[in-house]
ModelCIF file with pLDDT and N, C-alpha, C, O atoms, coordinates in Angstrom:
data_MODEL
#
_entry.id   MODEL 
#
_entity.id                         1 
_entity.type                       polymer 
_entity.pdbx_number_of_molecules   1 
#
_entity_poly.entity_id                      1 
_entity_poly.type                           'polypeptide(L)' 
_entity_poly.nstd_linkage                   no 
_entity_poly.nstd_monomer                   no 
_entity_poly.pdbx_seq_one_letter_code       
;(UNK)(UNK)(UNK)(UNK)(UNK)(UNK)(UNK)(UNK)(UNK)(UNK)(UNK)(UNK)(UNK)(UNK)(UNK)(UNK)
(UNK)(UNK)(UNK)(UNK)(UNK)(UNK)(UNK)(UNK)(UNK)(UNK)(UNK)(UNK)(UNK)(UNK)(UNK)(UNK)
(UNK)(UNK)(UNK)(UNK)(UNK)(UNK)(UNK)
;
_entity_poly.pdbx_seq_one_letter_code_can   XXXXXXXXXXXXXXXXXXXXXXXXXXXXXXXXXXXXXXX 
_entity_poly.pdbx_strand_id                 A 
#
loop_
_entity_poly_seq.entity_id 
_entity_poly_seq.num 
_entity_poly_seq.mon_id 
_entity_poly_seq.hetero 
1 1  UNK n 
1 2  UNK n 
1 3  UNK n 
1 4  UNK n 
1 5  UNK n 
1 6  UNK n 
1 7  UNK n 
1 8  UNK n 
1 9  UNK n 
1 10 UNK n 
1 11 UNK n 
1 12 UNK n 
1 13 UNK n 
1 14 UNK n 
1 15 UNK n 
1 16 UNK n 
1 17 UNK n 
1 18 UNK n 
1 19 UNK n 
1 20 UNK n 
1 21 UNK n 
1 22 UNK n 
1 23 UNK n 
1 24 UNK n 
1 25 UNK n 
1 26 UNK n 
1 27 UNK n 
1 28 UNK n 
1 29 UNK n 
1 30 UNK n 
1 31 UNK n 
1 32 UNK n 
1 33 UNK n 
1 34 UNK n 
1 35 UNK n 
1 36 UNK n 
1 37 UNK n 
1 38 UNK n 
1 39 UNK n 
#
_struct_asym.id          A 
_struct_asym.entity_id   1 
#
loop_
_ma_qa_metric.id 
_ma_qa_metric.mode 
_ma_qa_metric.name 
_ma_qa_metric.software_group_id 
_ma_qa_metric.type 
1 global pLDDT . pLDDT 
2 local  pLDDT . pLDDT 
#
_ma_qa_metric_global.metric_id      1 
_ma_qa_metric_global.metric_value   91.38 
_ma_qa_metric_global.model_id       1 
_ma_qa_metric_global.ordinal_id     1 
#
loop_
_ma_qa_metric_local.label_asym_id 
_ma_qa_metric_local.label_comp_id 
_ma_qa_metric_local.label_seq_id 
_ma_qa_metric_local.metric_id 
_ma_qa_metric_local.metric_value 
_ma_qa_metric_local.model_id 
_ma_qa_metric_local.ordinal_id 
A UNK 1  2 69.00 1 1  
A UNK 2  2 74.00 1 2  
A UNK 3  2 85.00 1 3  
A UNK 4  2 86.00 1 4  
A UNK 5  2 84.00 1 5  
A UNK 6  2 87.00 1 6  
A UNK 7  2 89.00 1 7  
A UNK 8  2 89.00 1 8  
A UNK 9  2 92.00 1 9  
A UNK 10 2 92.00 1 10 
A UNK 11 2 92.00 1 11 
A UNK 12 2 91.00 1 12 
A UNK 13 2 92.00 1 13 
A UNK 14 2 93.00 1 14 
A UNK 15 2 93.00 1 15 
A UNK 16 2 92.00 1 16 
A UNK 17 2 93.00 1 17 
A UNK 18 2 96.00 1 18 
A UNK 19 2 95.00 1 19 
A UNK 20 2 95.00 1 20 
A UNK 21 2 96.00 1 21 
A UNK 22 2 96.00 1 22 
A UNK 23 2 96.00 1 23 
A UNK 24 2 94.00 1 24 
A UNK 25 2 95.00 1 25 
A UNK 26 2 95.00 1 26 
A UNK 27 2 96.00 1 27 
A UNK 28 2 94.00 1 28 
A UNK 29 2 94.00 1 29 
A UNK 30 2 95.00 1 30 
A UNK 31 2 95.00 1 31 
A UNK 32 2 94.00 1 32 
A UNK 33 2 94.00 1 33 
A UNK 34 2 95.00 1 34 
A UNK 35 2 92.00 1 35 
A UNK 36 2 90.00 1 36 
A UNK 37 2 92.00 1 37 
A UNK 38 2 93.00 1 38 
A UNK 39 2 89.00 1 39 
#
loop_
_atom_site.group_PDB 
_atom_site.id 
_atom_site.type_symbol 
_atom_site.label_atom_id 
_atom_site.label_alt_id 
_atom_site.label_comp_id 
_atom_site.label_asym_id 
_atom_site.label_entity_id 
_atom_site.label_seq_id 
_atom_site.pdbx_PDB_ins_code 
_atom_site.Cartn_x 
_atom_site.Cartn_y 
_atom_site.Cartn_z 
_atom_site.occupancy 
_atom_site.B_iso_or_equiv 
_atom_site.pdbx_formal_charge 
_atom_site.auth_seq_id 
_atom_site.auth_comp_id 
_atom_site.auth_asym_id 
_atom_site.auth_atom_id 
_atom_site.pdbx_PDB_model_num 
ATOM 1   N N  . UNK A 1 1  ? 0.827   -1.195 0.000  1.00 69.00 ? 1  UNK A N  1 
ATOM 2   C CA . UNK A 1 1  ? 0.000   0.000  0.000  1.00 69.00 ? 1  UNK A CA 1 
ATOM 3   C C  . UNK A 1 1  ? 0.873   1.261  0.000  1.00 69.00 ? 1  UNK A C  1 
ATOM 4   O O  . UNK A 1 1  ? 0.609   2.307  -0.593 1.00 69.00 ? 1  UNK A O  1 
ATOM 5   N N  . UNK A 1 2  ? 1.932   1.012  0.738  1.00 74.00 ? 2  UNK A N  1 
ATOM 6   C CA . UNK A 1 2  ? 2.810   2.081  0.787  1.00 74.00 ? 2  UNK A CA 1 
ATOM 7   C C  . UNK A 1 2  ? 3.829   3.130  -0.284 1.00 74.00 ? 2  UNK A C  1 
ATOM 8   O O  . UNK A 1 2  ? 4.312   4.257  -0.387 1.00 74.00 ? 2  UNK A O  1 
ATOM 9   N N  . UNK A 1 3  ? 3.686   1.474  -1.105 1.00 85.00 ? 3  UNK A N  1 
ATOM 10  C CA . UNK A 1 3  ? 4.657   2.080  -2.195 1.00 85.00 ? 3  UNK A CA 1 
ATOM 11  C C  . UNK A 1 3  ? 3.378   2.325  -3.304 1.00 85.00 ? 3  UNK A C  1 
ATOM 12  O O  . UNK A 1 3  ? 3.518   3.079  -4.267 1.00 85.00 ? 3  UNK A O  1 
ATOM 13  N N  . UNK A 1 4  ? 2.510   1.814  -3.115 1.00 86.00 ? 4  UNK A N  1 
ATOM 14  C CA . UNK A 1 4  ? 1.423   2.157  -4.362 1.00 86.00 ? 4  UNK A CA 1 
ATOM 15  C C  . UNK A 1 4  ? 0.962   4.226  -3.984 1.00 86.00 ? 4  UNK A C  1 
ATOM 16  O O  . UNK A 1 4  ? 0.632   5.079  -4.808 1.00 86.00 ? 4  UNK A O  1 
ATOM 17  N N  . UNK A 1 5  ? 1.113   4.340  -2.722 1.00 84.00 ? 5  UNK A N  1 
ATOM 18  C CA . UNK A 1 5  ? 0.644   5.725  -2.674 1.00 84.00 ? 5  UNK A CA 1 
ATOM 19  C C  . UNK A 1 5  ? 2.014   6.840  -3.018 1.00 84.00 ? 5  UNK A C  1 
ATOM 20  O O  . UNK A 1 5  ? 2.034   7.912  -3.623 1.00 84.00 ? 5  UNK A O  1 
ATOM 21  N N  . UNK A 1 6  ? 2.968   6.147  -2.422 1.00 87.00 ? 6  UNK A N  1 
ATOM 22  C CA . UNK A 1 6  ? 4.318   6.772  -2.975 1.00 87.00 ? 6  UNK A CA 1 
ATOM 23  C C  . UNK A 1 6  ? 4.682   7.534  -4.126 1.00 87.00 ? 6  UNK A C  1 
ATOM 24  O O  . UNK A 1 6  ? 5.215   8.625  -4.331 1.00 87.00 ? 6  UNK A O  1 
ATOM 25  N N  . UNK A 1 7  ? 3.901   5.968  -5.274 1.00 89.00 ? 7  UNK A N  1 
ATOM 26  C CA . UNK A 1 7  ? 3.839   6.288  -6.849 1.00 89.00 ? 7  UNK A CA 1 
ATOM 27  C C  . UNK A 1 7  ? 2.820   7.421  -7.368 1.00 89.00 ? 7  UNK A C  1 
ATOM 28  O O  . UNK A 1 7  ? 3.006   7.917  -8.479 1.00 89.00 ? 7  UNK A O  1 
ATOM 29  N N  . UNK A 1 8  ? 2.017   7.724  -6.767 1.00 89.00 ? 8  UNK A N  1 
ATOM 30  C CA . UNK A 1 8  ? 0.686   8.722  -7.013 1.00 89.00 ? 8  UNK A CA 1 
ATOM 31  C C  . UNK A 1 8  ? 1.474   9.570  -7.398 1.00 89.00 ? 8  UNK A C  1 
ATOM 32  O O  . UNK A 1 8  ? 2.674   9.618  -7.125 1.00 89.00 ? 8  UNK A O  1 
ATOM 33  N N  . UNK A 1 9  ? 0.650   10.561 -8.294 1.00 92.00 ? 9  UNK A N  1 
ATOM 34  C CA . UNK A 1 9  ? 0.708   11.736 -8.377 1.00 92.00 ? 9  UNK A CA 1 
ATOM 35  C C  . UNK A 1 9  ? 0.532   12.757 -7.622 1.00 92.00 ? 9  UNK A C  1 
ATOM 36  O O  . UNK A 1 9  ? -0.075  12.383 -6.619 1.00 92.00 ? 9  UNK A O  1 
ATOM 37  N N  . UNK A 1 10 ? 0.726   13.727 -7.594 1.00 92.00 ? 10 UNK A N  1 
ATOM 38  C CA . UNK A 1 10 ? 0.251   14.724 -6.464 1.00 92.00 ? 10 UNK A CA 1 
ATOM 39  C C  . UNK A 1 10 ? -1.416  15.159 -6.920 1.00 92.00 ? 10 UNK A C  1 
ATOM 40  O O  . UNK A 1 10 ? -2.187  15.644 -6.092 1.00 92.00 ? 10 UNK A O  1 
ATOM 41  N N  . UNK A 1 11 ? -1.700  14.971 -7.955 1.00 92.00 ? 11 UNK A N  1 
ATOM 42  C CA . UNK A 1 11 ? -3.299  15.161 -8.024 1.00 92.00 ? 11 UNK A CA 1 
ATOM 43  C C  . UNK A 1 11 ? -3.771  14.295 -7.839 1.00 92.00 ? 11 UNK A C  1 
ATOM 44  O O  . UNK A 1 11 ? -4.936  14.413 -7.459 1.00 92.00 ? 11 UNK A O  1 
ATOM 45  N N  . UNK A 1 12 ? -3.122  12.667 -7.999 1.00 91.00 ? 12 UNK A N  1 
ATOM 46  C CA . UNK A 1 12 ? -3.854  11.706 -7.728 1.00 91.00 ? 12 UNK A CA 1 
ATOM 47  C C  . UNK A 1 12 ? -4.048  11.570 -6.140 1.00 91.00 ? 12 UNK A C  1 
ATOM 48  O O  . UNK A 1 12 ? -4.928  11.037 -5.464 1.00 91.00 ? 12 UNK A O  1 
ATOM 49  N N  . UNK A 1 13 ? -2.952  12.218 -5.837 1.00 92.00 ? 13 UNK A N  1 
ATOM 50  C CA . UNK A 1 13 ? -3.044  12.375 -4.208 1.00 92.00 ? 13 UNK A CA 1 
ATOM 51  C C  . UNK A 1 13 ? -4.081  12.954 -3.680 1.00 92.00 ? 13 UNK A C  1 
ATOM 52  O O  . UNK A 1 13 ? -4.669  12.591 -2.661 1.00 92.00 ? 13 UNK A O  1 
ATOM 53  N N  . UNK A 1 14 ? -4.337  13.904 -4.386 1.00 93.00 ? 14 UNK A N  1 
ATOM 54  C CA . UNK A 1 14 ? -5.540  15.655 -3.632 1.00 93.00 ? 14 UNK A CA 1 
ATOM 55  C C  . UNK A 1 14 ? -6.623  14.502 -3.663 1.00 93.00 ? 14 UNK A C  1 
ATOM 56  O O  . UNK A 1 14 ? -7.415  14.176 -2.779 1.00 93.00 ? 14 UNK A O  1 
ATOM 57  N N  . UNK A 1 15 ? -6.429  13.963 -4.966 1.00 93.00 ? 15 UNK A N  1 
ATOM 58  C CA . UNK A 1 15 ? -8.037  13.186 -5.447 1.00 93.00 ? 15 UNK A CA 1 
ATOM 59  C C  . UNK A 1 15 ? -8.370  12.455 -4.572 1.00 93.00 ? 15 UNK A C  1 
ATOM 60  O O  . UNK A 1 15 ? -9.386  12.796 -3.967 1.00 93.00 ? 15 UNK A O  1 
ATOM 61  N N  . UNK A 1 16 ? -7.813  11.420 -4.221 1.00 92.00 ? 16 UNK A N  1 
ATOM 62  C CA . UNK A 1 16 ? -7.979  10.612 -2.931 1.00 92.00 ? 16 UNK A CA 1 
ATOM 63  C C  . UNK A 1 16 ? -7.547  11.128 -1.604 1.00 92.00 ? 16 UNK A C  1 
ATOM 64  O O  . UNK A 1 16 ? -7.484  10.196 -0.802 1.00 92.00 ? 16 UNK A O  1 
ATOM 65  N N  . UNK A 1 17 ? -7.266  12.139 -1.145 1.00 93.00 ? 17 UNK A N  1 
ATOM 66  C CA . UNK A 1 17 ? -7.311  12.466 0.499  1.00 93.00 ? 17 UNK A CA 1 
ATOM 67  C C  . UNK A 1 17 ? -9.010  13.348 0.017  1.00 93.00 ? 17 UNK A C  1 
ATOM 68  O O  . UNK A 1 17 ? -9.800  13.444 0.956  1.00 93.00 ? 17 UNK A O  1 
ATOM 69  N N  . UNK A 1 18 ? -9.480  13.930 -1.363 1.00 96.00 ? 18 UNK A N  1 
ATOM 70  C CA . UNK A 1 18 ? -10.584 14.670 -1.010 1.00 96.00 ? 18 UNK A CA 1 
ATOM 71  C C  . UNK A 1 18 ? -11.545 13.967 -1.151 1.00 96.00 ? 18 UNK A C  1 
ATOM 72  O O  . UNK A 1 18 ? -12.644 14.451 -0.885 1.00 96.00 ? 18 UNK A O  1 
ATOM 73  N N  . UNK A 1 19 ? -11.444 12.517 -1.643 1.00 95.00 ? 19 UNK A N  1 
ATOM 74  C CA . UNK A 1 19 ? -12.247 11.190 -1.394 1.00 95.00 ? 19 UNK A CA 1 
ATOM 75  C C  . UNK A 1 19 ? -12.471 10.806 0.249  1.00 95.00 ? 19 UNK A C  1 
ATOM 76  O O  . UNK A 1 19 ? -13.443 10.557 0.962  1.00 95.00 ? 19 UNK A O  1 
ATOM 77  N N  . UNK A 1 20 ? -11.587 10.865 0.358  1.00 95.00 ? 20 UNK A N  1 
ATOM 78  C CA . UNK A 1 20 ? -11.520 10.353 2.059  1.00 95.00 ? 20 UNK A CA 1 
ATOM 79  C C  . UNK A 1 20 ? -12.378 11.363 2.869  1.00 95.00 ? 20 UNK A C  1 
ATOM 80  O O  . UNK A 1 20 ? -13.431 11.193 3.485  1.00 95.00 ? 20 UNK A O  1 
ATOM 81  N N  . UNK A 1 21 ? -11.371 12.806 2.624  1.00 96.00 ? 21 UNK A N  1 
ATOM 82  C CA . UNK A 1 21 ? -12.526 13.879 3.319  1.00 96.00 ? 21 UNK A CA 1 
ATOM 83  C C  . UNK A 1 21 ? -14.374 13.682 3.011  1.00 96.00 ? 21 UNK A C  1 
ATOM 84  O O  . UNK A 1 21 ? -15.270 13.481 3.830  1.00 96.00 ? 21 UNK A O  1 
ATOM 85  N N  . UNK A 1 22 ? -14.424 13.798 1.901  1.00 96.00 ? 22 UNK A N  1 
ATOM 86  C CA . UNK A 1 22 ? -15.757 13.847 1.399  1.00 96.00 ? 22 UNK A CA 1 
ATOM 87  C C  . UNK A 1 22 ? -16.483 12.264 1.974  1.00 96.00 ? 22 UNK A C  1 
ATOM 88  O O  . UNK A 1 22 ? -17.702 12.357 2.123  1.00 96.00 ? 22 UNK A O  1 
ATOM 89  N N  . UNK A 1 23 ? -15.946 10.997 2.273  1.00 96.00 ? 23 UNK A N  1 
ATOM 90  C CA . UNK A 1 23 ? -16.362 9.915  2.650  1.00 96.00 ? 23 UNK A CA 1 
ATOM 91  C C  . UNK A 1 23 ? -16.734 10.416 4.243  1.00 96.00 ? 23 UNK A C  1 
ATOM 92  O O  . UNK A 1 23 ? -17.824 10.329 4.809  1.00 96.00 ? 23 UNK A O  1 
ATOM 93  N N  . UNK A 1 24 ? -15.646 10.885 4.685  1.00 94.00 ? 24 UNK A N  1 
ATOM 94  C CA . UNK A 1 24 ? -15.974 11.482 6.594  1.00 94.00 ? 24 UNK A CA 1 
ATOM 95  C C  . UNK A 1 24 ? -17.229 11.898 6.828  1.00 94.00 ? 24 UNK A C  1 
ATOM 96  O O  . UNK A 1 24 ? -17.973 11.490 7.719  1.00 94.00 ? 24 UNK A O  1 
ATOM 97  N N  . UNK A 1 25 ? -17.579 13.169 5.565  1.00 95.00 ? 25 UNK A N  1 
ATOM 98  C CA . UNK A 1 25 ? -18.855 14.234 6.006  1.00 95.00 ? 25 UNK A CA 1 
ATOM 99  C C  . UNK A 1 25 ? -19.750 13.131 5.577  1.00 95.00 ? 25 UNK A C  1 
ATOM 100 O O  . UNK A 1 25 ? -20.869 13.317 6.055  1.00 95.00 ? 25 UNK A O  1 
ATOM 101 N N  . UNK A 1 26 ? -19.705 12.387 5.081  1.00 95.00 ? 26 UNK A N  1 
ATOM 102 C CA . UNK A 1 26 ? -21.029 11.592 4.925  1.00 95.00 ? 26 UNK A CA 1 
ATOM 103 C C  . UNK A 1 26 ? -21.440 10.343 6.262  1.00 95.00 ? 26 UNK A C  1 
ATOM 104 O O  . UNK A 1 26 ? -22.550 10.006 6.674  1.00 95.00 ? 26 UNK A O  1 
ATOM 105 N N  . UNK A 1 27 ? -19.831 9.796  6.756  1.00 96.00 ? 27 UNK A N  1 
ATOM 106 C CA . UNK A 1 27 ? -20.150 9.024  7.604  1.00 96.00 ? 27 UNK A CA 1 
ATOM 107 C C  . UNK A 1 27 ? -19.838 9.305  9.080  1.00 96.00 ? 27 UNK A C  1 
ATOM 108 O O  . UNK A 1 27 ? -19.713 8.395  9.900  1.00 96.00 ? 27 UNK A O  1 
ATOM 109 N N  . UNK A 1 28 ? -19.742 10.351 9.323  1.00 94.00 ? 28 UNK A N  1 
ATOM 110 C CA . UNK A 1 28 ? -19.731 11.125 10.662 1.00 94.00 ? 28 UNK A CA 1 
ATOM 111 C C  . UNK A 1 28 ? -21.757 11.307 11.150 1.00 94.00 ? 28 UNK A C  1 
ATOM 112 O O  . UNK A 1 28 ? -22.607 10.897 11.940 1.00 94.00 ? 28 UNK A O  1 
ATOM 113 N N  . UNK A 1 29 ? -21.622 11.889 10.400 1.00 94.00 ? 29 UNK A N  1 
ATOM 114 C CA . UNK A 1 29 ? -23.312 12.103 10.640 1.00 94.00 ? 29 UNK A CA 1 
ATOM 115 C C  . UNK A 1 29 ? -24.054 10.870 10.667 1.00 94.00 ? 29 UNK A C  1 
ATOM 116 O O  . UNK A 1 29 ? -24.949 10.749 11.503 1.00 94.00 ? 29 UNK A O  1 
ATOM 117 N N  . UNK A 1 30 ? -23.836 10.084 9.984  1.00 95.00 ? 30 UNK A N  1 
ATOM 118 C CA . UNK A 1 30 ? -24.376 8.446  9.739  1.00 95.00 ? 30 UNK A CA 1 
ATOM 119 C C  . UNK A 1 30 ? -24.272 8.136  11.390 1.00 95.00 ? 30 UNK A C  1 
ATOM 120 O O  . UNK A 1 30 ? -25.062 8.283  12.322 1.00 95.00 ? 30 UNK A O  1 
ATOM 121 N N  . UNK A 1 31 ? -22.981 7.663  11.285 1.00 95.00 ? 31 UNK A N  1 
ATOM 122 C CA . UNK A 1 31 ? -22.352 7.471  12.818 1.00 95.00 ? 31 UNK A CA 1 
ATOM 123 C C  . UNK A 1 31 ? -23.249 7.559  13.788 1.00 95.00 ? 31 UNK A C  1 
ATOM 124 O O  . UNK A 1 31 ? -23.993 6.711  14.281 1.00 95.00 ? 31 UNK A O  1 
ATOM 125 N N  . UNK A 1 32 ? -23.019 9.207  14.105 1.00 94.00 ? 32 UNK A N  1 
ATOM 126 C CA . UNK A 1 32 ? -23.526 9.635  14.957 1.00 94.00 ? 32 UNK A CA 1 
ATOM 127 C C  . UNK A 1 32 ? -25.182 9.574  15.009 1.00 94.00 ? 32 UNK A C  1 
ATOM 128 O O  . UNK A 1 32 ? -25.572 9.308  16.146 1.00 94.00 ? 32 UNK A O  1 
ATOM 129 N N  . UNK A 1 33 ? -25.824 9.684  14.427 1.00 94.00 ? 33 UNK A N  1 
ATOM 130 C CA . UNK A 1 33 ? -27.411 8.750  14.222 1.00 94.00 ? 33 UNK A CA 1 
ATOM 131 C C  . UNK A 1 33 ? -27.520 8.028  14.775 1.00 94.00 ? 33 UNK A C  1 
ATOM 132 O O  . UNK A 1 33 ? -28.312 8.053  15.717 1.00 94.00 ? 33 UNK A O  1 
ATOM 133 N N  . UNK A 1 34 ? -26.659 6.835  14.434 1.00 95.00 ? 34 UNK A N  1 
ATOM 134 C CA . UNK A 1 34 ? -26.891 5.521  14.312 1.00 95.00 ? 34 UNK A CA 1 
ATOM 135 C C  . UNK A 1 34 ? -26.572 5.374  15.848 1.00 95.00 ? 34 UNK A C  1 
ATOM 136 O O  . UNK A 1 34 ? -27.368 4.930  16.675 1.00 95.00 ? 34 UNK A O  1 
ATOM 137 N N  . UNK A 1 35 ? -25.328 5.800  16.103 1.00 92.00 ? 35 UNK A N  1 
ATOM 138 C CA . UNK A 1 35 ? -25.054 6.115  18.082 1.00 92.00 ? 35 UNK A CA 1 
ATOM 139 C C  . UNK A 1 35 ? -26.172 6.543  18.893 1.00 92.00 ? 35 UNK A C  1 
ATOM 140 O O  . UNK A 1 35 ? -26.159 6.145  20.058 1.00 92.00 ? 35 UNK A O  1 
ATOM 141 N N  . UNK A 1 36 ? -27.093 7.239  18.539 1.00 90.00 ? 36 UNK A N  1 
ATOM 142 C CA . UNK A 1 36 ? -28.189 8.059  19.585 1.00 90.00 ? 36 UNK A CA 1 
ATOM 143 C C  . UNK A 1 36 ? -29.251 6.894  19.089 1.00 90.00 ? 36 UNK A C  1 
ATOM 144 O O  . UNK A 1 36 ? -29.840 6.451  20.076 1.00 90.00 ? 36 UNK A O  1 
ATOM 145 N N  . UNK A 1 37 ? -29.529 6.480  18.286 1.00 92.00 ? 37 UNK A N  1 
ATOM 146 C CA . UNK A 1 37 ? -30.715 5.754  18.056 1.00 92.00 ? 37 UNK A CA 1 
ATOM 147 C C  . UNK A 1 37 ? -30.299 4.359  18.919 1.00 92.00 ? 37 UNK A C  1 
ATOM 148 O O  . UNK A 1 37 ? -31.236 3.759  19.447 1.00 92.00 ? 37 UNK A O  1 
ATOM 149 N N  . UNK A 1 38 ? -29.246 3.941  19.047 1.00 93.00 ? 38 UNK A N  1 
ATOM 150 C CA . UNK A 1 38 ? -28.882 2.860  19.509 1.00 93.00 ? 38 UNK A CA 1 
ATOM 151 C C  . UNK A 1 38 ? -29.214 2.851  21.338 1.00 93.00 ? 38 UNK A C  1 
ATOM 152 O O  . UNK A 1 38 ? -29.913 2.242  22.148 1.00 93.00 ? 38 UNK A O  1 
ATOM 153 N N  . UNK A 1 39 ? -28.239 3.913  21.300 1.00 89.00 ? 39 UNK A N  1 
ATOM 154 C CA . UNK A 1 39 ? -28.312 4.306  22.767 1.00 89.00 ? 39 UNK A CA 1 
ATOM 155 C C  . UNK A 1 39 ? -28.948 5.941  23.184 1.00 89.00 ? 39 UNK A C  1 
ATOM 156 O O  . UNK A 1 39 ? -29.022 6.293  24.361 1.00 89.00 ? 39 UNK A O  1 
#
């Protein structure tokens, strides 16, 4: 994994950390739902 991110590009980089970001805002809120409904 290490050396596959190594090889990235630096846009391929932005692209996937703003994948990751953009995955958070969706599953933070999920999360947290899913936490209060539970308990």
């Amino acid at each position: 994994m290490g050396r596959r991110y190594r090889n990235l590009s630096t846009s391929n980089k932005l692209a996937l950390w703003s994948g990751v970001v953009a995955a958070l805002a969706f599953a933070v809120p999920i999360a947290v739902s899913a936490w209060q409904t539970t308990f």
